[in-house]
PDB file of N, CA and C in Angstrom:
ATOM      1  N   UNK A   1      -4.695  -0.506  66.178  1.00  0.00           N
ATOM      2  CA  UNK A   1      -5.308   0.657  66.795  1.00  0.00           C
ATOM      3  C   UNK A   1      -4.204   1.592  67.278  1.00  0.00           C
ATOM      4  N   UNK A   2      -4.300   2.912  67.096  1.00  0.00           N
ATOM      5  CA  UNK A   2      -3.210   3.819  67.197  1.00  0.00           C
ATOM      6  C   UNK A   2      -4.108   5.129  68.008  1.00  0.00           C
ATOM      7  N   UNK A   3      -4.036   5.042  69.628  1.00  0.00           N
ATOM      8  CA  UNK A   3      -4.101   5.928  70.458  1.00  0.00           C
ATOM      9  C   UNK A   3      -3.571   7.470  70.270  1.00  0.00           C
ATOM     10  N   UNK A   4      -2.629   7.363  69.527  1.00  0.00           N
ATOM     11  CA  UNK A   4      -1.897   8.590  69.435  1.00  0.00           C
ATOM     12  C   UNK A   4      -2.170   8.940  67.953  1.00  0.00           C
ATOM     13  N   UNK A   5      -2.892   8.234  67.321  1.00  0.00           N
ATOM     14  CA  UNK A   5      -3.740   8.827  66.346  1.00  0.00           C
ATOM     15  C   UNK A   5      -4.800   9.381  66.344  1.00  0.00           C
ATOM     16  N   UNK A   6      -5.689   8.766  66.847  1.00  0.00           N
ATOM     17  CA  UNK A   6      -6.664   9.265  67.311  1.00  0.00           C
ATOM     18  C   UNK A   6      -6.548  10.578  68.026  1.00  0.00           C
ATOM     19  N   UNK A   7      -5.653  10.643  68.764  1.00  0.00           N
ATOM     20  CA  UNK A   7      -5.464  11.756  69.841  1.00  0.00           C
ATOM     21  C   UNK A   7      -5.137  12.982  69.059  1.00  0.00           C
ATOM     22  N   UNK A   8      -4.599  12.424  68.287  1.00  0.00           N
ATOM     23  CA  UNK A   8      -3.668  13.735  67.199  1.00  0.00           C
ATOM     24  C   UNK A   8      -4.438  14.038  66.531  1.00  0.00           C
ATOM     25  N   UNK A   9      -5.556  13.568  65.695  1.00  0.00           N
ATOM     26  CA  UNK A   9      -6.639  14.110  64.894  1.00  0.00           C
ATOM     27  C   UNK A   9      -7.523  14.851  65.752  1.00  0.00           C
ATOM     28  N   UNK A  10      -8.133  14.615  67.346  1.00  0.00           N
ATOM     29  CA  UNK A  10      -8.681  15.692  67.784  1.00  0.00           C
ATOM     30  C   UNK A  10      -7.977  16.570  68.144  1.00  0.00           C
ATOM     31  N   UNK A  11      -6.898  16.866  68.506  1.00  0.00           N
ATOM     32  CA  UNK A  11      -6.026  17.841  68.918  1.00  0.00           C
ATOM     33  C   UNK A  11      -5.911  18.830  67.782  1.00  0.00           C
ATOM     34  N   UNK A  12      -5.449  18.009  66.547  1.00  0.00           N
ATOM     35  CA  UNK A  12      -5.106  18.864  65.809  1.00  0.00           C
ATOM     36  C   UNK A  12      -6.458  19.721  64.819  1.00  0.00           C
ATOM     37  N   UNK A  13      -7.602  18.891  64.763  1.00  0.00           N
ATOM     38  CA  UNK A  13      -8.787  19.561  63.861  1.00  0.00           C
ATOM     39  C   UNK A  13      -8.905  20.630  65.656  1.00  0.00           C
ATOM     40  N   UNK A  14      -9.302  20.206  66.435  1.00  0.00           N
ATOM     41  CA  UNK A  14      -9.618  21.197  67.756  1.00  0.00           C
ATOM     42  C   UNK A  14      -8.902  22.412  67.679  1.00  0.00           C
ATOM     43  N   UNK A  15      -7.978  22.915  67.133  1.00  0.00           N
ATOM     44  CA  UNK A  15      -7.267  23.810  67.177  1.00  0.00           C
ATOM     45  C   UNK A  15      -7.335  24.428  65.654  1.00  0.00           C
ATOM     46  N   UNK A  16      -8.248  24.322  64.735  1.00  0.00           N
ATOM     47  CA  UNK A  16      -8.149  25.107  63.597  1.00  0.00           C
ATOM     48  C   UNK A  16      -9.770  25.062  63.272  1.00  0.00           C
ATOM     49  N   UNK A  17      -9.883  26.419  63.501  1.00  0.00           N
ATOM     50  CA  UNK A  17     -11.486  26.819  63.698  1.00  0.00           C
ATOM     51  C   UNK A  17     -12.254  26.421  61.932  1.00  0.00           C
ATOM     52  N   UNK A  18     -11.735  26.681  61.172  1.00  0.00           N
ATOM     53  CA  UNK A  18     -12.019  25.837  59.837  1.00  0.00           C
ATOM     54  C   UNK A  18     -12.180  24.582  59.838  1.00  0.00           C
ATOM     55  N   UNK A  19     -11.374  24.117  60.273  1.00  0.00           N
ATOM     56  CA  UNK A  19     -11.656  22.131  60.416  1.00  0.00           C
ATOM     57  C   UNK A  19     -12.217  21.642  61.405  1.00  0.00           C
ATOM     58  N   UNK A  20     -13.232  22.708  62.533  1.00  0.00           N
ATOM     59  CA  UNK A  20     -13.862  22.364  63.501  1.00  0.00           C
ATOM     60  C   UNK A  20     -15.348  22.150  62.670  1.00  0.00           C
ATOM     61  N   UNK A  21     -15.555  23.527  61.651  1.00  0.00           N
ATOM     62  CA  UNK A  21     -16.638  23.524  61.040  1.00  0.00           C
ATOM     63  C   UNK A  21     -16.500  22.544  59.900  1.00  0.00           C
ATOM     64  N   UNK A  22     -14.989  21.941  59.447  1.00  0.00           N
ATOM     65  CA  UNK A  22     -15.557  21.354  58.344  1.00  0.00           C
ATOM     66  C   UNK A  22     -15.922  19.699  58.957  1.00  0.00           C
ATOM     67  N   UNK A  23     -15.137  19.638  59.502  1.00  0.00           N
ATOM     68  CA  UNK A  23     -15.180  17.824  60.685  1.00  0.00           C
ATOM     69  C   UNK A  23     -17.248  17.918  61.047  1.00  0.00           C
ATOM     70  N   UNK A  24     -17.552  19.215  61.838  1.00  0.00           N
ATOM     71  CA  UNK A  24     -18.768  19.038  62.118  1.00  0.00           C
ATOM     72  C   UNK A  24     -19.789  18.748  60.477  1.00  0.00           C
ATOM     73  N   UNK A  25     -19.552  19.840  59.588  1.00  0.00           N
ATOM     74  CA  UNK A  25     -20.556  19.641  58.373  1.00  0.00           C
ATOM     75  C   UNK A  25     -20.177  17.846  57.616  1.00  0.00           C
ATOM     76  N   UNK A  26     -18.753  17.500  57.275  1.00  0.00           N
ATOM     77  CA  UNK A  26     -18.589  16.952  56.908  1.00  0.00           C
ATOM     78  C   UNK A  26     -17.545  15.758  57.656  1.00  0.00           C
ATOM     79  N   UNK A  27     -17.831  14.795  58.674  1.00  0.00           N
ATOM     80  CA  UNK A  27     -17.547  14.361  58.753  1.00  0.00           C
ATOM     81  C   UNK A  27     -16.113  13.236  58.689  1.00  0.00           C
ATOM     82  N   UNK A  28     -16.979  12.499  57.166  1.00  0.00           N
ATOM     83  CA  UNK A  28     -16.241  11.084  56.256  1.00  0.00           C
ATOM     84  C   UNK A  28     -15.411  11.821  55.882  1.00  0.00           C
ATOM     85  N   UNK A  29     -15.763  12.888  55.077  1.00  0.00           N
ATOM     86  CA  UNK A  29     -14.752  13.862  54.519  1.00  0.00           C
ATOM     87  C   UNK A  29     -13.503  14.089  54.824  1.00  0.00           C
ATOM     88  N   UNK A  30     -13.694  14.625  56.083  1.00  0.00           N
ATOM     89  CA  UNK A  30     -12.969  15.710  56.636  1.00  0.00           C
ATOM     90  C   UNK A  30     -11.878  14.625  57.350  1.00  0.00           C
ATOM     91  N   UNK A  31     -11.820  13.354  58.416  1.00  0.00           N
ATOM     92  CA  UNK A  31     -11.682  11.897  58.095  1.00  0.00           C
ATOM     93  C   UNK A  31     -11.004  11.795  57.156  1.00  0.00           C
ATOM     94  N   UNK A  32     -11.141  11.467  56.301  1.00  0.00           N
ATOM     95  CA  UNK A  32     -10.592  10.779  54.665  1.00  0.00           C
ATOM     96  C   UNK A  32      -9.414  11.808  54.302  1.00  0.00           C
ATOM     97  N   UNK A  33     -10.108  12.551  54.258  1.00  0.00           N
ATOM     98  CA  UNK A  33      -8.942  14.024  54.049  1.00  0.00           C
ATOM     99  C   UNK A  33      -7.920  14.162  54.775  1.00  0.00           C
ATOM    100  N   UNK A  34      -7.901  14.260  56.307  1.00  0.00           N
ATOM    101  CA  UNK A  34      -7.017  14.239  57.321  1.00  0.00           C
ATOM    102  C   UNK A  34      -6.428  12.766  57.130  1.00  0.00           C
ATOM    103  N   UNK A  35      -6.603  11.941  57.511  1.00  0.00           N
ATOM    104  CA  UNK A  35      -5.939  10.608  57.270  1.00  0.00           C
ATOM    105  C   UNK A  35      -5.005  10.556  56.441  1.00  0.00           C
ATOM    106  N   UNK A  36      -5.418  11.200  54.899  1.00  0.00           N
ATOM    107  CA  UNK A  36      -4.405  10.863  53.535  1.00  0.00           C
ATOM    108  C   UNK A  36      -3.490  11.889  53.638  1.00  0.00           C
ATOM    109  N   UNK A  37      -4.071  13.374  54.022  1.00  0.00           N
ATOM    110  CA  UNK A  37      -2.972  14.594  54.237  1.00  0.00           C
ATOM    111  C   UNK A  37      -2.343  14.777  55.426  1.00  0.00           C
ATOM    112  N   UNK A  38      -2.527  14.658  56.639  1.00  0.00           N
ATOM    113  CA  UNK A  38      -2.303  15.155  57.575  1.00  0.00           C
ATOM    114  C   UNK A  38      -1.827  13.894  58.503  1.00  0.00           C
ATOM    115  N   UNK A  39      -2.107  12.648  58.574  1.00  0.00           N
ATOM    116  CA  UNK A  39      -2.213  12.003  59.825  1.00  0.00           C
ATOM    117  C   UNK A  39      -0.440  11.493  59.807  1.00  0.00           C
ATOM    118  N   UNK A  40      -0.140  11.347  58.842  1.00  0.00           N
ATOM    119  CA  UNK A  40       1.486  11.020  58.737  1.00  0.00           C
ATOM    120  C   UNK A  40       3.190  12.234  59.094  1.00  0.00           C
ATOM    121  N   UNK A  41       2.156  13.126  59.220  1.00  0.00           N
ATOM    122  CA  UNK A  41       2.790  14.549  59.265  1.00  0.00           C
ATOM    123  C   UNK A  41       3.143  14.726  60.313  1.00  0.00           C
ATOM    124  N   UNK A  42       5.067  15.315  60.323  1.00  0.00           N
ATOM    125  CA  UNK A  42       4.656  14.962  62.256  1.00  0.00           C
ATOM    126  C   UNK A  42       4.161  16.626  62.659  1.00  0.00           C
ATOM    127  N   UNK A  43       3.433  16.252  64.100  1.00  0.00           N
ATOM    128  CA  UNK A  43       2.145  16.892  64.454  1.00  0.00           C
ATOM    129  C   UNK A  43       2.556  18.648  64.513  1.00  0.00           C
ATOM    130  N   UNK A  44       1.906  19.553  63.759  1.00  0.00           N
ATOM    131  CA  UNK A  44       1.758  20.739  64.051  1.00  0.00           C
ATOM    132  C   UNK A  44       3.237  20.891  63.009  1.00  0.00           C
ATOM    133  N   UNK A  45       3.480  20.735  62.469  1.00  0.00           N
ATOM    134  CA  UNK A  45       4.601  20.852  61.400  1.00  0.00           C
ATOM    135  C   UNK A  45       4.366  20.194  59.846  1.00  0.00           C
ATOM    136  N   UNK A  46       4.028  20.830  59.200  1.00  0.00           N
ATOM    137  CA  UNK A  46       3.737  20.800  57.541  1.00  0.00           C
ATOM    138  C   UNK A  46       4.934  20.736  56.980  1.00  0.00           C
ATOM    139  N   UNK A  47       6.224  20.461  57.642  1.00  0.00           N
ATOM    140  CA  UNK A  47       7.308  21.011  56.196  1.00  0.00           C
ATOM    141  C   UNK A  47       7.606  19.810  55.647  1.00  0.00           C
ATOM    142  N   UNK A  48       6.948  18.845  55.101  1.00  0.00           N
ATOM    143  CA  UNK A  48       7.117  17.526  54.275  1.00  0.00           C
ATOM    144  C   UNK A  48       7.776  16.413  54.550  1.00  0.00           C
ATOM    145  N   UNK A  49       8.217  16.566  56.164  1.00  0.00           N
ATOM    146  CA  UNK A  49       8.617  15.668  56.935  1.00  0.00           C
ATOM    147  C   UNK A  49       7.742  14.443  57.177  1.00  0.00           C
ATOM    148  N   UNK A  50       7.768  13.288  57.159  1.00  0.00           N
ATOM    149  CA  UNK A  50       6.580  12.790  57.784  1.00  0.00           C
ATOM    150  C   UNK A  50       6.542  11.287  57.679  1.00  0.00           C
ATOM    151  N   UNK A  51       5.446  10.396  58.319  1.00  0.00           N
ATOM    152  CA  UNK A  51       6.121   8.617  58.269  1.00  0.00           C
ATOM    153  C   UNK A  51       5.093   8.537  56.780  1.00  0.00           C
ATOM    154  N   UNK A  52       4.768   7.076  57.196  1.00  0.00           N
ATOM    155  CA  UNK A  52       4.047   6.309  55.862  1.00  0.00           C
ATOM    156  C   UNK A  52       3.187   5.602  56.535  1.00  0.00           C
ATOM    157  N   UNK A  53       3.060   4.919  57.810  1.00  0.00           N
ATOM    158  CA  UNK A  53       2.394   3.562  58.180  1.00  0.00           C
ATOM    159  C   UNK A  53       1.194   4.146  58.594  1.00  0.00           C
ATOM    160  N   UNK A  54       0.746   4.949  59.604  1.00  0.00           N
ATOM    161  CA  UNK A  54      -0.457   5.181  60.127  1.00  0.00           C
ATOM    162  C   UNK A  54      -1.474   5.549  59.381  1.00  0.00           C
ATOM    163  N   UNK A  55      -2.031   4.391  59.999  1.00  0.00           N
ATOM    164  CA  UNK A  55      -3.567   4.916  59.170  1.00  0.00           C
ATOM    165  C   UNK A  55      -4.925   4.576  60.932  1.00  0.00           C
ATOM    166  N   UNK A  56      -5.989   5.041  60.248  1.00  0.00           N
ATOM    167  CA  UNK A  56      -7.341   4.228  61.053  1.00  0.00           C
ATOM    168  C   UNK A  56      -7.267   3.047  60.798  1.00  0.00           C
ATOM    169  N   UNK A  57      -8.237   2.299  62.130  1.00  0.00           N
ATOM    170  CA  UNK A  57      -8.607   1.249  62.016  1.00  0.00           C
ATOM    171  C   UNK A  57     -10.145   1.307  61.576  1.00  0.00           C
ATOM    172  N   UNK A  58     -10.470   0.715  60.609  1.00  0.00           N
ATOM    173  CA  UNK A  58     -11.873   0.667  60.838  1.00  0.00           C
ATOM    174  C   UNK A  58     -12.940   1.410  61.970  1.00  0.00           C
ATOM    175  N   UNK A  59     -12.520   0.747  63.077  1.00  0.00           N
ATOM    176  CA  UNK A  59     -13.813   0.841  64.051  1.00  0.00           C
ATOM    177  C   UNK A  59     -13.603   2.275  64.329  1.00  0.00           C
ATOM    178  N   UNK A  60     -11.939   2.683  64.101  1.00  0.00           N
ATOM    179  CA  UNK A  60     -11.194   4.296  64.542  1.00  0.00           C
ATOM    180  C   UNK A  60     -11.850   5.171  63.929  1.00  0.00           C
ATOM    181  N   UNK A  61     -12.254   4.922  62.705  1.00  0.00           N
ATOM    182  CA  UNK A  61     -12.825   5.636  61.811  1.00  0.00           C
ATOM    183  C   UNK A  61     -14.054   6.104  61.628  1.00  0.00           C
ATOM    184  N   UNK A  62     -14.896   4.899  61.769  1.00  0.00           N
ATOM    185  CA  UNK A  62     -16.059   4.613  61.901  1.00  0.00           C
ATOM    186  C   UNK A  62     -16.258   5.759  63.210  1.00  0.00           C
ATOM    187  N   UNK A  63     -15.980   5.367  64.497  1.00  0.00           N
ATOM    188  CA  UNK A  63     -16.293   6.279  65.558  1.00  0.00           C
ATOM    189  C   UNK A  63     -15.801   7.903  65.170  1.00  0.00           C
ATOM    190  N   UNK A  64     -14.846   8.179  64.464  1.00  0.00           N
ATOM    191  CA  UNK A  64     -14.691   9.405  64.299  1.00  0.00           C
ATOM    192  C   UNK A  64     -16.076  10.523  62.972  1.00  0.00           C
ATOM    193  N   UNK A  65     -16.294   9.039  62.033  1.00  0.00           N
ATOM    194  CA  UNK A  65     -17.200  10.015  61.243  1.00  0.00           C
ATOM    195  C   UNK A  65     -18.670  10.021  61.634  1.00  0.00           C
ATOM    196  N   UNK A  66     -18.855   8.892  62.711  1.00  0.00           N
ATOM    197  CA  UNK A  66     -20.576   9.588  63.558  1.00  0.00           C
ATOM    198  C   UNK A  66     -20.114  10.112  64.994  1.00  0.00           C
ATOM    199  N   UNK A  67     -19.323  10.525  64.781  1.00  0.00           N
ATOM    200  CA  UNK A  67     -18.851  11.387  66.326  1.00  0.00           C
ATOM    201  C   UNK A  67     -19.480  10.945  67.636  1.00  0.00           C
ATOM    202  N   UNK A  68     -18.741   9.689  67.888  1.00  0.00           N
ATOM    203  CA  UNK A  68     -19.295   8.711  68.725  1.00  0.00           C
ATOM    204  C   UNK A  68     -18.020   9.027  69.708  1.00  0.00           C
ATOM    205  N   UNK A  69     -18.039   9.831  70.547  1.00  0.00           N
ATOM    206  CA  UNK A  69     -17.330  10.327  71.695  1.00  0.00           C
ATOM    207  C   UNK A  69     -17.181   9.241  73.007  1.00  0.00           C
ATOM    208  N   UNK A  70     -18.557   8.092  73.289  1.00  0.00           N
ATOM    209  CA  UNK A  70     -18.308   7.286  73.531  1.00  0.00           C
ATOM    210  C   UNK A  70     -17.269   5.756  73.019  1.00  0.00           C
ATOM    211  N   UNK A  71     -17.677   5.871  71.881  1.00  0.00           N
ATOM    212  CA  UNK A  71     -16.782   4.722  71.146  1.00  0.00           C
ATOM    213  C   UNK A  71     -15.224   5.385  71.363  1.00  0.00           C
ATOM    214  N   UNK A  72     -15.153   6.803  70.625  1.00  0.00           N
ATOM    215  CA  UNK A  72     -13.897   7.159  71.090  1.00  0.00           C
ATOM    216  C   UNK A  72     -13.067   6.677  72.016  1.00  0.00           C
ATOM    217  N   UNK A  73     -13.869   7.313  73.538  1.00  0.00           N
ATOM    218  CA  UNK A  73     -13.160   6.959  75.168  1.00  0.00           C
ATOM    219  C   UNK A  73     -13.089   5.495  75.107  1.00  0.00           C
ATOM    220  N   UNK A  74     -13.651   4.649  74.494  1.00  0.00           N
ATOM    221  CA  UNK A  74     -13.453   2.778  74.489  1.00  0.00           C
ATOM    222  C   UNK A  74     -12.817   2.812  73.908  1.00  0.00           C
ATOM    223  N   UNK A  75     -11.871   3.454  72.752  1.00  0.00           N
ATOM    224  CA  UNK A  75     -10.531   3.422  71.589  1.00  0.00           C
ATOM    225  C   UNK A  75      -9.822   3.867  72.724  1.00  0.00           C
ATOM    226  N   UNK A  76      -9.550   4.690  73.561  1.00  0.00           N
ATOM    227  CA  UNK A  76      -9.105   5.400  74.796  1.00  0.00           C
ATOM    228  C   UNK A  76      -8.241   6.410  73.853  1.00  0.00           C
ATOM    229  N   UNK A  77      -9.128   6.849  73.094  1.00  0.00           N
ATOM    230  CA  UNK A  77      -8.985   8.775  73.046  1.00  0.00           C
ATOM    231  C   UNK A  77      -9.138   9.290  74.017  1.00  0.00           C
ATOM    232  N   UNK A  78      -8.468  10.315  74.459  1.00  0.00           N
ATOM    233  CA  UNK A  78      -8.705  11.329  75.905  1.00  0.00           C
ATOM    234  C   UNK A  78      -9.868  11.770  76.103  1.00  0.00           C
ATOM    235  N   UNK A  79     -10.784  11.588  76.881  1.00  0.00           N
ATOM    236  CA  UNK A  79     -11.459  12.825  77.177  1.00  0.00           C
ATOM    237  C   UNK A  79     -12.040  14.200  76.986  1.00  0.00           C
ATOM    238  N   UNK A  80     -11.179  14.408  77.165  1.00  0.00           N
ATOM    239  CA  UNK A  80     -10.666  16.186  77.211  1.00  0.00           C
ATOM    240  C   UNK A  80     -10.529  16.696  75.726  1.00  0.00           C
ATOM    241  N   UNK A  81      -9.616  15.779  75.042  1.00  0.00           N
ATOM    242  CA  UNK A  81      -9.466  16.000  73.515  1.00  0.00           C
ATOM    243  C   UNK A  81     -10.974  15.743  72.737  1.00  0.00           C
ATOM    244  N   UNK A  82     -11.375  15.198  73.491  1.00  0.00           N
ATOM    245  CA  UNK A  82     -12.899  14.786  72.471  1.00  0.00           C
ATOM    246  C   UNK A  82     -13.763  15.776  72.898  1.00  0.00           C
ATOM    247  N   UNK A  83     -13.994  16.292  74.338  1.00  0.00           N
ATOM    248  CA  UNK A  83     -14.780  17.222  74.740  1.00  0.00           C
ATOM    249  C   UNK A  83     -14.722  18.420  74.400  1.00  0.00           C
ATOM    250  N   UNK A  84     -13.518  18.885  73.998  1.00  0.00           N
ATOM    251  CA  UNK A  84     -13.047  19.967  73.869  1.00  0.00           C
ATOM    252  C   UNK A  84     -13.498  20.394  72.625  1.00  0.00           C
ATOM    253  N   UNK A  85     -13.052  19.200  71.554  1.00  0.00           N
ATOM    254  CA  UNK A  85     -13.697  19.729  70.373  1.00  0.00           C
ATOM    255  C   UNK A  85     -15.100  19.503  69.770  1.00  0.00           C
ATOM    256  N   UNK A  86     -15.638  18.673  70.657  1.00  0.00           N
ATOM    257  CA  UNK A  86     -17.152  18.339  70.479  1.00  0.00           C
ATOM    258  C   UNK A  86     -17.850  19.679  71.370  1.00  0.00           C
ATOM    259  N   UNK A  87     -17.303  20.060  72.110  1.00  0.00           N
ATOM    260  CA  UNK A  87     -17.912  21.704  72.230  1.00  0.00           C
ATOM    261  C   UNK A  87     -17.885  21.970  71.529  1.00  0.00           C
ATOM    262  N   UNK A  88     -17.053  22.857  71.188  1.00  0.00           N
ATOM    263  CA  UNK A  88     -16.844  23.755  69.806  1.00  0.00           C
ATOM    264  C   UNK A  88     -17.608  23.275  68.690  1.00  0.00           C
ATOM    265  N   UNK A  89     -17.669  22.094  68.425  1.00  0.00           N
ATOM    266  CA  UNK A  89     -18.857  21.446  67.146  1.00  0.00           C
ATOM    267  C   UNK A  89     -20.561  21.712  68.068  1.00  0.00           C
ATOM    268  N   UNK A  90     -20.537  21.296  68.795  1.00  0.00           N
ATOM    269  CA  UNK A  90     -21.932  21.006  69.140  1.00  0.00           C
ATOM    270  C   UNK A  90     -22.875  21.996  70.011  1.00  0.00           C
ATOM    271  N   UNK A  91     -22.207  22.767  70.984  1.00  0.00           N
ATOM    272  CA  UNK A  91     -22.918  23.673  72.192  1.00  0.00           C
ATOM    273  C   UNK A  91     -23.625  24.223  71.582  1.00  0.00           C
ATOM    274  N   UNK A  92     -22.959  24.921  70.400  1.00  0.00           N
ATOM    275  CA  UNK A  92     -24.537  26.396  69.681  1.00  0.00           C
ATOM    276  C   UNK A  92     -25.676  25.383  69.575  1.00  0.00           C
ATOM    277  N   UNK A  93     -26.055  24.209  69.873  1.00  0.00           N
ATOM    278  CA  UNK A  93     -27.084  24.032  69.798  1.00  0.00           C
ATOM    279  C   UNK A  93     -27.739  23.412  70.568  1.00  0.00           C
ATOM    280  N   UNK A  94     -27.636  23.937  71.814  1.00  0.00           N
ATOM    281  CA  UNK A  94     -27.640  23.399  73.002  1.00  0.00           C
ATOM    282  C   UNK A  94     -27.591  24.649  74.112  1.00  0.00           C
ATOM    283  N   UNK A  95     -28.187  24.389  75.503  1.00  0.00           N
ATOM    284  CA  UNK A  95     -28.518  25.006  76.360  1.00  0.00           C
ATOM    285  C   UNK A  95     -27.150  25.515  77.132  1.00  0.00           C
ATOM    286  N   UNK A  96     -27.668  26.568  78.026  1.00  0.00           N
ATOM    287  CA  UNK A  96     -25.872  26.382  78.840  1.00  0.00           C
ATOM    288  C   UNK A  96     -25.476  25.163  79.428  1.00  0.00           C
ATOM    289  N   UNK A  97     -24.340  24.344  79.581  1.00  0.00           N
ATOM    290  CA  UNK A  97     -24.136  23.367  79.560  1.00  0.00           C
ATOM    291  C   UNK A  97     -25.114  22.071  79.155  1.00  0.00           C
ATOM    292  N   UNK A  98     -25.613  21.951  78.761  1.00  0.00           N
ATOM    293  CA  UNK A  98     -26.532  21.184  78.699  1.00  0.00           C
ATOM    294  C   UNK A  98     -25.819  20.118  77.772  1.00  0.00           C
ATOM    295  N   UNK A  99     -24.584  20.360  76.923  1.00  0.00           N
ATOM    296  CA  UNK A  99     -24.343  19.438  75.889  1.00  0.00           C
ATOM    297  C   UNK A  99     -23.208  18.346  76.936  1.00  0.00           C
ATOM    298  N   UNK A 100     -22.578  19.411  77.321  1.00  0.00           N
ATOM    299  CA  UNK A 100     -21.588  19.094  78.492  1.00  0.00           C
ATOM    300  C   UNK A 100     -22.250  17.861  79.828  1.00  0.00           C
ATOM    301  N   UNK A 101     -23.371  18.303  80.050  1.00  0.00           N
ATOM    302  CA  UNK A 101     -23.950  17.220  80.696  1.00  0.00           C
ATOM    303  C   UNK A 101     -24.303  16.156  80.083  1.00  0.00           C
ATOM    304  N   UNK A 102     -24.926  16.262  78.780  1.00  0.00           N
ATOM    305  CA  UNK A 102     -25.183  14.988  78.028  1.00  0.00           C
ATOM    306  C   UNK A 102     -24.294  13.993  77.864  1.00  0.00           C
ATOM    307  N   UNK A 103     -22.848  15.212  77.593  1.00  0.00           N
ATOM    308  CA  UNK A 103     -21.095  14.109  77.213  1.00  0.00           C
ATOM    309  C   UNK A 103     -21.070  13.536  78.150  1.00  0.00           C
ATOM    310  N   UNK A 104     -21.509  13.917  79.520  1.00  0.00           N
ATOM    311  CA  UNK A 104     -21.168  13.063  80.985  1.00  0.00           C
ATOM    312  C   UNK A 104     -21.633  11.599  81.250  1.00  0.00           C
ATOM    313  N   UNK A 105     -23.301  12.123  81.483  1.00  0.00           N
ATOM    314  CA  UNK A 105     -24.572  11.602  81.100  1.00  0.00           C
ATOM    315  C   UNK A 105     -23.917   9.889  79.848  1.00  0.00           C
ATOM    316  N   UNK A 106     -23.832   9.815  78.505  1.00  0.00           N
ATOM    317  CA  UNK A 106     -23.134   9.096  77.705  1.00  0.00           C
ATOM    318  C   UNK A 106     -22.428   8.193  78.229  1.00  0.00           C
ATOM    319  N   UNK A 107     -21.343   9.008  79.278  1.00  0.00           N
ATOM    320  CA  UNK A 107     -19.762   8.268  79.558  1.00  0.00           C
ATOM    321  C   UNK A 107     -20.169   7.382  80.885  1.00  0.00           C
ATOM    322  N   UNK A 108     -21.293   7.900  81.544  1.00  0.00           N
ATOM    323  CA  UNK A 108     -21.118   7.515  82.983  1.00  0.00           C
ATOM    324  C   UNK A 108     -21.330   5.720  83.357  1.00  0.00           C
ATOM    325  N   UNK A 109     -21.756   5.016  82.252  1.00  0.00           N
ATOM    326  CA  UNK A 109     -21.289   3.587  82.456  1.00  0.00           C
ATOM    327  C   UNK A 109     -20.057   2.901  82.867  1.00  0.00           C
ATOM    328  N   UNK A 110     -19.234   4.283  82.649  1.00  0.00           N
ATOM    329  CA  UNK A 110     -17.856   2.971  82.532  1.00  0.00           C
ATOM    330  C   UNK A 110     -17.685   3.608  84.190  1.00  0.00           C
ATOM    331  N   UNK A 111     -17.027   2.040  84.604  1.00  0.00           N
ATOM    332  CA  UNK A 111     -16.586   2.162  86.173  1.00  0.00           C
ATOM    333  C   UNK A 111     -15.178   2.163  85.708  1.00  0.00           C
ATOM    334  N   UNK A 112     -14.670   2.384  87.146  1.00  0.00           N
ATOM    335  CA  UNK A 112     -12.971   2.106  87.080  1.00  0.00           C
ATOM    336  C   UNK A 112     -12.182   0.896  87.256  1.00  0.00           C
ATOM    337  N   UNK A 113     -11.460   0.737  86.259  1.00  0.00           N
ATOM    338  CA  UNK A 113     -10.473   1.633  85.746  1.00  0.00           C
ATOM    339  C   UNK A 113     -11.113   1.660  84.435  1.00  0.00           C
ATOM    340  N   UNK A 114     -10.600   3.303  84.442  1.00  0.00           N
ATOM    341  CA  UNK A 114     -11.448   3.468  83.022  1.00  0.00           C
ATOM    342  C   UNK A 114     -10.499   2.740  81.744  1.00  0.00           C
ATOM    343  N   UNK A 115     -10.728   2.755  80.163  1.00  0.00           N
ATOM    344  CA  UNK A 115      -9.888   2.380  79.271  1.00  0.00           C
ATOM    345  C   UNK A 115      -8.950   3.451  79.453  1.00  0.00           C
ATOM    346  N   UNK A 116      -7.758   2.165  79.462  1.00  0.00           N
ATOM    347  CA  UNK A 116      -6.227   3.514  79.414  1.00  0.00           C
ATOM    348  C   UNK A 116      -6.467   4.680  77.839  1.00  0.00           C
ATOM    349  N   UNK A 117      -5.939   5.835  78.377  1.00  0.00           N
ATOM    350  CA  UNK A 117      -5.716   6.700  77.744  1.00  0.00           C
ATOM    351  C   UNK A 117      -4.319   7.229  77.127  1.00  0.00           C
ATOM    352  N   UNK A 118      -3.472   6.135  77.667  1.00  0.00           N
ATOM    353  CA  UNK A 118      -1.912   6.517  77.392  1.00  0.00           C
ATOM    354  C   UNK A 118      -1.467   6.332  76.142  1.00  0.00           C
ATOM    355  N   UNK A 119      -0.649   6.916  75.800  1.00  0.00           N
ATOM    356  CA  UNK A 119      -0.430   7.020  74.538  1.00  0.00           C
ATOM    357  C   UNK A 119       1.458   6.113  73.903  1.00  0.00           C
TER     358      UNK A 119
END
């Protein structure tokens, strides 16, 4: 399991308004795609630099292509990184905050200490 994978795939689709819409329409895709192109790359730099080992884990994966924001925070993806871009995917269809309360609403089982988030 790779925290700082995870972290880096919402960070980095969160920040490119194309791969917000394509992650929301397409999921597995968009997943599969990022993983083989992007996840080895070091972050926010394309110039063909890049490792070999990282990949998903299963369950990493799995939670990323039904956008299970809960499963996420139990991988201890950030928060913030998941909220941030699950706005941007999800609010237009949803009330004023209303999606934002639901993300809460979801999370509010876990007591403290929450799953580390460190990377």
């Amino acid at each position: 399991m790779s925290k700082y994978l995870l972290n880096k795939f919402l960070y980095t689709v969160d920040r490119d308004p194309e791969l917000v819409e394509r992650y929301r329409e397409d999921p597995a895709g968009t997943v599969s795609w990022w993983e083989a192109e992007r996840a080895n790359a070091v972050l926010n730099c394309y110039t063909g630099e890049a490792s070999t080992w990282l990949r998903f884990t299963d369950e990493e994966r799995d939670a990323l292509t039904t956008h299970d924001h809960v499963k996420l925070f139990e991988l201890g993806s950030h928060p913030f990184l998941t909220l941030t871009l699950f706005i941007a995917m999800f609010e237009r269809d949803h009330g004023p905050l209303e999606y934002q309360i639901a993300y809460g609403r979801r999370l509010q089982h876990f007591d403290l200490p929450y799953p580390d988030i460190a990377t």
